[in-house]
N, C-alpha and C. Protein backbone atom coordinates (compact mmCIF):
# COMPACT_ATOMS: atom_id res chain seq x y z
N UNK A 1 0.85 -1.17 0.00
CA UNK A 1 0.00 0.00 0.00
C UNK A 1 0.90 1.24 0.00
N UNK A 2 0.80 2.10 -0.89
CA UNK A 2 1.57 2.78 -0.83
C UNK A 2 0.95 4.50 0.15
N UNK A 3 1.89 5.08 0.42
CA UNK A 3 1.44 6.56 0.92
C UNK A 3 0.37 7.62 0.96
N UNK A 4 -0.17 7.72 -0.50
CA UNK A 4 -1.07 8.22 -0.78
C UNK A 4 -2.00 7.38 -0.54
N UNK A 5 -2.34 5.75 -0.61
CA UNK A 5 -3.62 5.36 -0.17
C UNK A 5 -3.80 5.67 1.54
N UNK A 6 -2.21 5.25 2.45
CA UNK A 6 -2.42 5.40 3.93
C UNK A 6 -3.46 6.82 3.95
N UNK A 7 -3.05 7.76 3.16
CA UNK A 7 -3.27 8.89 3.97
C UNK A 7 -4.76 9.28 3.63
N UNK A 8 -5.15 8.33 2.65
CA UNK A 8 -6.82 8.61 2.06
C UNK A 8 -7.74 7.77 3.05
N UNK A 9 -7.14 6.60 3.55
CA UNK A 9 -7.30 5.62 4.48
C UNK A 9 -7.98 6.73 6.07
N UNK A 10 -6.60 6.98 6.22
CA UNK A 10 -6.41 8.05 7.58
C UNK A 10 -7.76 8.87 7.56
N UNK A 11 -7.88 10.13 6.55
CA UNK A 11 -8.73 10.57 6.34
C UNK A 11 -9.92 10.15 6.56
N UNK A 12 -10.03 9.22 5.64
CA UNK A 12 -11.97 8.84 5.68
C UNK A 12 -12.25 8.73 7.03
N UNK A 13 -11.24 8.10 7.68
CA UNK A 13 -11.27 7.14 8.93
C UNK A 13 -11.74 8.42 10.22
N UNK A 14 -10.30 9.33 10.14
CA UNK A 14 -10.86 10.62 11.22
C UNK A 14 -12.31 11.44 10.46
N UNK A 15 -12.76 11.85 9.28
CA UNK A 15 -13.50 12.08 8.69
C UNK A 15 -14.91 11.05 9.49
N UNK A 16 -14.98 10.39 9.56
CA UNK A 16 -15.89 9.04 10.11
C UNK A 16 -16.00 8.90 11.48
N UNK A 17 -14.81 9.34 12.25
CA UNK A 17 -15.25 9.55 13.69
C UNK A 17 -15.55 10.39 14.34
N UNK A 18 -15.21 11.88 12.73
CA UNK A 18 -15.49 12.66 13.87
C UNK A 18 -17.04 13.06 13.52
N UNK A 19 -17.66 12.38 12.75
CA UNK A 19 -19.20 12.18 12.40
C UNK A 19 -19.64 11.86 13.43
N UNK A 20 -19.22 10.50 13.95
CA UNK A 20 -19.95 10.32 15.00
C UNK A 20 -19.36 10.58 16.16
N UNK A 21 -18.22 11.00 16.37
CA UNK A 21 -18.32 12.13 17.44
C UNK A 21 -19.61 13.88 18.08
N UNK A 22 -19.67 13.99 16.47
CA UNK A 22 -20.65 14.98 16.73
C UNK A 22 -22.27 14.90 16.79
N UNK A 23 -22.49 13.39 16.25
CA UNK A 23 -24.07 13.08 16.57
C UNK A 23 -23.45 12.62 18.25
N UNK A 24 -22.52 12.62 18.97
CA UNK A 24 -22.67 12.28 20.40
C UNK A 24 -22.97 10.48 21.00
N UNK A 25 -22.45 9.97 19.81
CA UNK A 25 -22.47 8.51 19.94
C UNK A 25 -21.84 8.26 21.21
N UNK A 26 -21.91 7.37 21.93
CA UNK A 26 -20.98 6.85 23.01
C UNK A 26 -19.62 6.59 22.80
N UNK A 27 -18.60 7.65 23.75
CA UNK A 27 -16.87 7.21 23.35
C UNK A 27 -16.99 5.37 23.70
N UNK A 28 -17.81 4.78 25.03
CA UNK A 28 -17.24 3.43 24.96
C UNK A 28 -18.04 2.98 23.73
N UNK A 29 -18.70 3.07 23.45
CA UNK A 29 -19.32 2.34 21.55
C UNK A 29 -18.16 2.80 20.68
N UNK A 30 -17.49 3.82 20.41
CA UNK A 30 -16.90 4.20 19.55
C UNK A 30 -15.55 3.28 19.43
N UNK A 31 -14.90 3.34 20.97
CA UNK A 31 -13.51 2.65 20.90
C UNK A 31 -14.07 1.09 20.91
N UNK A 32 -14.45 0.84 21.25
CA UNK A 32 -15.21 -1.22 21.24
C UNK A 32 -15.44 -0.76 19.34
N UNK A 33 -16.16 -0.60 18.66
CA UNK A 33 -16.22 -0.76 17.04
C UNK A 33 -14.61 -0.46 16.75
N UNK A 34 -14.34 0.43 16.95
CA UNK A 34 -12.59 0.48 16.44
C UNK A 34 -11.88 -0.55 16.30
N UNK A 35 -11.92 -0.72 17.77
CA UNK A 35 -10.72 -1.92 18.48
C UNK A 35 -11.02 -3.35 17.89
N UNK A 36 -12.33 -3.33 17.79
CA UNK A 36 -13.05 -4.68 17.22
C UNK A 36 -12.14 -4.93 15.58
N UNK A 37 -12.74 -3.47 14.76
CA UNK A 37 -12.56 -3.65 13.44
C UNK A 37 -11.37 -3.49 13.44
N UNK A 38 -10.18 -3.34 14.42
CA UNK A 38 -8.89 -3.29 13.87
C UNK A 38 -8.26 -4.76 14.45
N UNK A 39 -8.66 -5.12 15.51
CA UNK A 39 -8.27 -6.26 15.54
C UNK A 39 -9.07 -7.65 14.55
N UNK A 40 -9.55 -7.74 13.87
CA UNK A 40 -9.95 -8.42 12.72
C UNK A 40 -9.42 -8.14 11.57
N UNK A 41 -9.25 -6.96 11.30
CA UNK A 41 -7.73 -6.29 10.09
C UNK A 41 -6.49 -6.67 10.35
N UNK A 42 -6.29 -6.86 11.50
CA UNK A 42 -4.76 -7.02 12.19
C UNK A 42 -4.19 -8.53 11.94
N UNK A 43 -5.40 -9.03 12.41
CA UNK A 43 -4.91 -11.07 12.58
C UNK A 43 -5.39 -10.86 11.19
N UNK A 44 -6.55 -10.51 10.31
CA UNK A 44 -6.38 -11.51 9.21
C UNK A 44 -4.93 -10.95 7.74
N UNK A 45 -4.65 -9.88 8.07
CA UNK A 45 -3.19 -9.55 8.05
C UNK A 45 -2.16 -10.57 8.36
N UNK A 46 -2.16 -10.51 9.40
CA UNK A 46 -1.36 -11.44 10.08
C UNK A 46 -0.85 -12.89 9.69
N UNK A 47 -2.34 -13.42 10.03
CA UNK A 47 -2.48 -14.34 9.57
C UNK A 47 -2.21 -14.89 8.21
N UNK A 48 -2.55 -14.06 7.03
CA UNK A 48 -2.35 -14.60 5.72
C UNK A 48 -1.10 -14.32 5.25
N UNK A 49 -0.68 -13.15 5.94
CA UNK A 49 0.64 -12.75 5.26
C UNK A 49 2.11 -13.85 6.26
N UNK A 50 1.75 -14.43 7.27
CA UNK A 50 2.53 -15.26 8.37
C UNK A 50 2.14 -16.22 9.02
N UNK A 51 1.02 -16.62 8.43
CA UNK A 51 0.10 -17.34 9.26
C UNK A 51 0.34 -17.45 10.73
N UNK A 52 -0.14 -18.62 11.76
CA UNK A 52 -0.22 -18.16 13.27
C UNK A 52 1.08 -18.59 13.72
N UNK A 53 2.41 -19.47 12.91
CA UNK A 53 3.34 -20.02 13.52
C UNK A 53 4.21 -18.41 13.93
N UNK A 54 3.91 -17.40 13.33
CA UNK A 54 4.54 -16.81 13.67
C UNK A 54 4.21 -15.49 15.16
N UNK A 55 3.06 -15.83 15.65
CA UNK A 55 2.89 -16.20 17.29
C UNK A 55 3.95 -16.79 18.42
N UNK A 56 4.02 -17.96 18.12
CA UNK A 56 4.94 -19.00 18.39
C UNK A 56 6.00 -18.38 18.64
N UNK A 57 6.40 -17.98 17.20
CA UNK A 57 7.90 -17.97 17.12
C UNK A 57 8.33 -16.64 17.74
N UNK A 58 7.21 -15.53 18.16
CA UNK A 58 8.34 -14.55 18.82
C UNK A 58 8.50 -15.12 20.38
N UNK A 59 9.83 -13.89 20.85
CA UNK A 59 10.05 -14.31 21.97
C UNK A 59 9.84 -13.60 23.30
N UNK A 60 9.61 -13.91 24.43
CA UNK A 60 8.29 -13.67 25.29
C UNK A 60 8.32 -11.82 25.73
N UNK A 61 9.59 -11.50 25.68
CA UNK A 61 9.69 -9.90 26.01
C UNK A 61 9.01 -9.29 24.77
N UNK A 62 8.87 -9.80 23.55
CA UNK A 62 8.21 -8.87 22.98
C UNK A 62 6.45 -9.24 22.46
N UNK A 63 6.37 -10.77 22.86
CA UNK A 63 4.97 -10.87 23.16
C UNK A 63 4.35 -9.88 24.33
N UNK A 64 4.76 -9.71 25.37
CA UNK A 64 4.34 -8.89 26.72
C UNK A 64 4.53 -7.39 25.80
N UNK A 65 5.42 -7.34 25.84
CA UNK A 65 5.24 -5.45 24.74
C UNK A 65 4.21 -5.05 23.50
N UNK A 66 3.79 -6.57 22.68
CA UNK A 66 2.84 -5.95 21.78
C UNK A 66 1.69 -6.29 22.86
N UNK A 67 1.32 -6.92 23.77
CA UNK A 67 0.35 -7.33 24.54
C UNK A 67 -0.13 -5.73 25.58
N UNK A 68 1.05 -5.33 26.64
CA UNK A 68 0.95 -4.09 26.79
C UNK A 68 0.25 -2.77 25.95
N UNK A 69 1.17 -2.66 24.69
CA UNK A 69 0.93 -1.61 23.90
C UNK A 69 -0.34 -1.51 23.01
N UNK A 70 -1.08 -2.77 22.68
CA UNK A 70 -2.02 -3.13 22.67
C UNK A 70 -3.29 -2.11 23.83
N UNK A 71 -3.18 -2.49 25.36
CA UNK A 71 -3.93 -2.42 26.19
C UNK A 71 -3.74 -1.11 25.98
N UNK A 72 -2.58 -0.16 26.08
CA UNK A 72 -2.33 1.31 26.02
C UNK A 72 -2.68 2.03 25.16
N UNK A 73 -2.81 1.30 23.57
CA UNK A 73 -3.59 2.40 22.52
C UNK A 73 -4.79 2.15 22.75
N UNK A 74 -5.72 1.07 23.14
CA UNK A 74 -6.94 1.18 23.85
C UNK A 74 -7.52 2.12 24.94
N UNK A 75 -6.59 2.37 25.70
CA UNK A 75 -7.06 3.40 26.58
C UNK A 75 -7.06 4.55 26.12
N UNK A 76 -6.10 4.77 25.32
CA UNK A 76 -5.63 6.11 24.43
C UNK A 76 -7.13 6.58 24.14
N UNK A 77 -7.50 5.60 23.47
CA UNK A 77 -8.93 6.27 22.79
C UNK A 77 -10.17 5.89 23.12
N UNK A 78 -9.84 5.39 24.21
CA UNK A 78 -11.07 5.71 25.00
C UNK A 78 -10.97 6.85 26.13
N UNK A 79 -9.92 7.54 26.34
CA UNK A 79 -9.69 8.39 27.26
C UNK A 79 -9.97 9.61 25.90
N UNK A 80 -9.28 9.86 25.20
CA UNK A 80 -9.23 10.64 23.65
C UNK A 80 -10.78 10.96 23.03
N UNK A 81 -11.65 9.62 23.66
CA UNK A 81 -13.18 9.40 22.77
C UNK A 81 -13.73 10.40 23.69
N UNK A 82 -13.26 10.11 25.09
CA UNK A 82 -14.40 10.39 26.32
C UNK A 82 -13.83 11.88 26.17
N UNK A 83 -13.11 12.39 26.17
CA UNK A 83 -12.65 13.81 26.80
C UNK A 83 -12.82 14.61 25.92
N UNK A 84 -13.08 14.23 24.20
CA UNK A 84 -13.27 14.56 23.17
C UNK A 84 -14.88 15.01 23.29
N UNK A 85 -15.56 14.63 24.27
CA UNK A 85 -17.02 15.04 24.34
C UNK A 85 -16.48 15.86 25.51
N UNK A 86 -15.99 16.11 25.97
CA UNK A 86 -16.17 17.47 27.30
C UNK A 86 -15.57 18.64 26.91
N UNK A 87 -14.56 18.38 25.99
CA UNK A 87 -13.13 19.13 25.55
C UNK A 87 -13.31 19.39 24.14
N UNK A 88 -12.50 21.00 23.46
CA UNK A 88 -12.20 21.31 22.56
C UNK A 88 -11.74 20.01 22.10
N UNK A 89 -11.73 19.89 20.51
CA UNK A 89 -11.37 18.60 19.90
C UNK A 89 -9.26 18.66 19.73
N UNK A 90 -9.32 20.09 19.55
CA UNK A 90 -7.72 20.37 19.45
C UNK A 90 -6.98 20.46 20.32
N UNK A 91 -7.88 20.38 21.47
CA UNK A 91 -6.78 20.31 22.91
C UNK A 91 -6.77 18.92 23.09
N UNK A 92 -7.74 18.31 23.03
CA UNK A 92 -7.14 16.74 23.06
C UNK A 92 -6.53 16.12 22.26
N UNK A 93 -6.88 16.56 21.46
CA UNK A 93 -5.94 15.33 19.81
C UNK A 93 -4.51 16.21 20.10
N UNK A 94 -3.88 16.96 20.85
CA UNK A 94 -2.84 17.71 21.21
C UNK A 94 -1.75 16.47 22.22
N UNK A 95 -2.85 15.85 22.84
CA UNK A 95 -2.57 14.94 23.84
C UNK A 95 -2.00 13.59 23.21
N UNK A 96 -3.08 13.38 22.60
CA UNK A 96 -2.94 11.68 21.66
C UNK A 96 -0.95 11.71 21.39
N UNK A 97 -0.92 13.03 20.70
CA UNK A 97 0.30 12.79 20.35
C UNK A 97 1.49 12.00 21.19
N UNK A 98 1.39 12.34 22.77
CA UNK A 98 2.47 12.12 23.87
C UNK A 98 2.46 10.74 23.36
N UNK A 99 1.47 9.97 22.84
CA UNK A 99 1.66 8.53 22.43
C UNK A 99 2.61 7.75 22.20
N UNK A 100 2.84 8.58 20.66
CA UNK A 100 4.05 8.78 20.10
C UNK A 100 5.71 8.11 20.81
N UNK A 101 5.21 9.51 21.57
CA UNK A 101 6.89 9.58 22.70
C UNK A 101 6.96 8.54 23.27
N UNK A 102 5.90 7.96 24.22
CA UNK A 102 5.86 7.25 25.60
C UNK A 102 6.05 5.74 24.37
N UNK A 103 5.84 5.73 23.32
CA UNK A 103 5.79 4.31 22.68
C UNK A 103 7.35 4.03 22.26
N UNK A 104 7.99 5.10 22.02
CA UNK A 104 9.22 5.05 21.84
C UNK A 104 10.09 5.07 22.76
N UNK A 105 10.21 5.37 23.53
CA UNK A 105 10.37 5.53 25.83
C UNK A 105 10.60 4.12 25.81
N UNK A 106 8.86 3.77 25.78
CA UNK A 106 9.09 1.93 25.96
C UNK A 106 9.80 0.78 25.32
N UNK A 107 9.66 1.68 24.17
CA UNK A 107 10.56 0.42 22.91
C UNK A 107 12.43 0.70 23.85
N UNK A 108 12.72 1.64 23.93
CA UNK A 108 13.89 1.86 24.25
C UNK A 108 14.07 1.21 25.50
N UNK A 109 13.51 1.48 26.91
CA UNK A 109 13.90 1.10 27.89
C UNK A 109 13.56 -0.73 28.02
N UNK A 110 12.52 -1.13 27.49
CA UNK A 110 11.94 -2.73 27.71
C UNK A 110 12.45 -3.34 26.75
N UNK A 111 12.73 -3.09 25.06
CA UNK A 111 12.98 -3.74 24.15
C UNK A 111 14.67 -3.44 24.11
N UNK A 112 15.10 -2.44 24.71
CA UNK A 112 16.80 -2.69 24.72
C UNK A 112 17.07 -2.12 23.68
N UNK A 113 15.97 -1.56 22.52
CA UNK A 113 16.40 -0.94 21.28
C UNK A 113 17.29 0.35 21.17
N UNK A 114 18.34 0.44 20.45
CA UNK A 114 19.33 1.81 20.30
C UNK A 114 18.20 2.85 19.36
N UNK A 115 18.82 3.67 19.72
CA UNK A 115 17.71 5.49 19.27
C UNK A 115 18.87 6.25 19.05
N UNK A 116 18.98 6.89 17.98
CA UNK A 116 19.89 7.93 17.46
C UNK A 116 19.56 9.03 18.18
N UNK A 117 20.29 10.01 18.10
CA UNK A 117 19.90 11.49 18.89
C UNK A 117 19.04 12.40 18.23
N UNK A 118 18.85 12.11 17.20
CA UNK A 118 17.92 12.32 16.44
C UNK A 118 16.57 12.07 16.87
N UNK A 119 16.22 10.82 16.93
CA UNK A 119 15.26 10.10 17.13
C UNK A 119 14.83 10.51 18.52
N UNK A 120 15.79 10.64 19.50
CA UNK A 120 15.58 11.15 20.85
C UNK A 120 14.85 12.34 20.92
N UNK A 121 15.80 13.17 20.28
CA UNK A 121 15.59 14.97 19.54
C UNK A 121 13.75 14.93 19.55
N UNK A 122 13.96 14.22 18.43
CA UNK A 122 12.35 14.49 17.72
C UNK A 122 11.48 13.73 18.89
N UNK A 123 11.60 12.30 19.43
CA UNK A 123 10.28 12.54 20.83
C UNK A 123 10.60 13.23 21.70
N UNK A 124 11.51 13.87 22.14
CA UNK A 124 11.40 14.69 23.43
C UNK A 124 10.73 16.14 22.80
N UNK A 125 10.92 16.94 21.28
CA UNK A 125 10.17 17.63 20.98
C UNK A 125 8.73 17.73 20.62
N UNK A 126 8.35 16.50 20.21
CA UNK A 126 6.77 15.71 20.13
C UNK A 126 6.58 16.12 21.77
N UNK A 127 6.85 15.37 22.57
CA UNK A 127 6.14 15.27 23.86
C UNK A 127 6.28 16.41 24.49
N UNK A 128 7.47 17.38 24.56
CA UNK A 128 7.63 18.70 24.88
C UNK A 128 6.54 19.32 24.48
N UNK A 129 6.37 19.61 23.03
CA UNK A 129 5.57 20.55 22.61
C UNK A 129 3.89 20.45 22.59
N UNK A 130 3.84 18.81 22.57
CA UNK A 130 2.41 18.44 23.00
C UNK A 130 2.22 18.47 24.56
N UNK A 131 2.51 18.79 25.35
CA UNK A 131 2.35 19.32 27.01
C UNK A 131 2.39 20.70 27.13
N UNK A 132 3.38 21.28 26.07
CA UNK A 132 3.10 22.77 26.49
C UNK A 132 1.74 23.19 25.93
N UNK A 133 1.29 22.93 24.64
CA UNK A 133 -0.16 23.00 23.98
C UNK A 133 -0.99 22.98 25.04
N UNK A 134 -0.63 21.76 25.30
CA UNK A 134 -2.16 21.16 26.12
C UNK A 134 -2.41 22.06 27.33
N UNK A 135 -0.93 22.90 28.35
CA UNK A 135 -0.99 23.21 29.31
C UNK A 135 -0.69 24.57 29.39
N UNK A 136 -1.13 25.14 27.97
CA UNK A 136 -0.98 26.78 28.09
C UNK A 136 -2.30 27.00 27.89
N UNK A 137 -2.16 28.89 28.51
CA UNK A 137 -3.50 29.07 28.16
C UNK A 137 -4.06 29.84 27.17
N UNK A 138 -4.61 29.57 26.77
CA UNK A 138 -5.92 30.47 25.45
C UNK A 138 -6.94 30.94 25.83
């Protein structure tokens, strides 16, 4: 898939929630249909392109990390769905971003993975600049 489809993908997709964000659907209905329809995209992905031996075959520190990170983009948006009905939509989607950082935090400290200074650079300015957003005032 190349770039231009991701980003037509992306689109429809925020285009589509934030529809029913504004008829006031339920954030827990919203993240349960997500989570549902992405985990059925995910395994049958998975599955056809690796079938299930490749379950098996990883090894257990990074089963527990996609298992974790899993549970954490779930909350993401259900915390993101819910606060998105109390809250300006741009002060929260300001937030989502820290994601980002804290996913790369974890890959580094649990997965043992090396990070250029670069790479450092750019999440500590992601998460910097998404806290000052969120925590200045307008």
């Amino acid at each position: 898939m190349n770039e231009t489809m991701i980003i037509l993908w992306a689109t429809g997709v925020a285009l589509f929630m934030a529809t029913l964000n504004a008829q006031n659907v339920s954030p827990d209905l919203m993240a349960a249909v997500r989570t549902t329809i992405l985990i059925i995209l995910g395994w049958s992905f998975a599955c056809c392109r690796y079938g299930f031996r490749a379950w098996a075959e990883l090894a257990w520190p990074m089963r527990y990390m996609l298992i974790f990170s899993a549970v954490a983009v779930v909350l993401a948006w259900l915390f993101y769905l819910r606060a998105s009905h109390k809250q300006t939509v741009l002060r929260v989607a300001v937030m989502d971003r820290v994601n980002v950082g804290f996913a790369a935090l974890f890959t580094a400290l649990f997965l043992w993975q090396r990070t250029s200074m670069q790479s450092a650079v750019i999440g500590f300015g992601l998460v910097g600049g998404s806290l000052f957003l969120a925590f200045s005032k307008r």
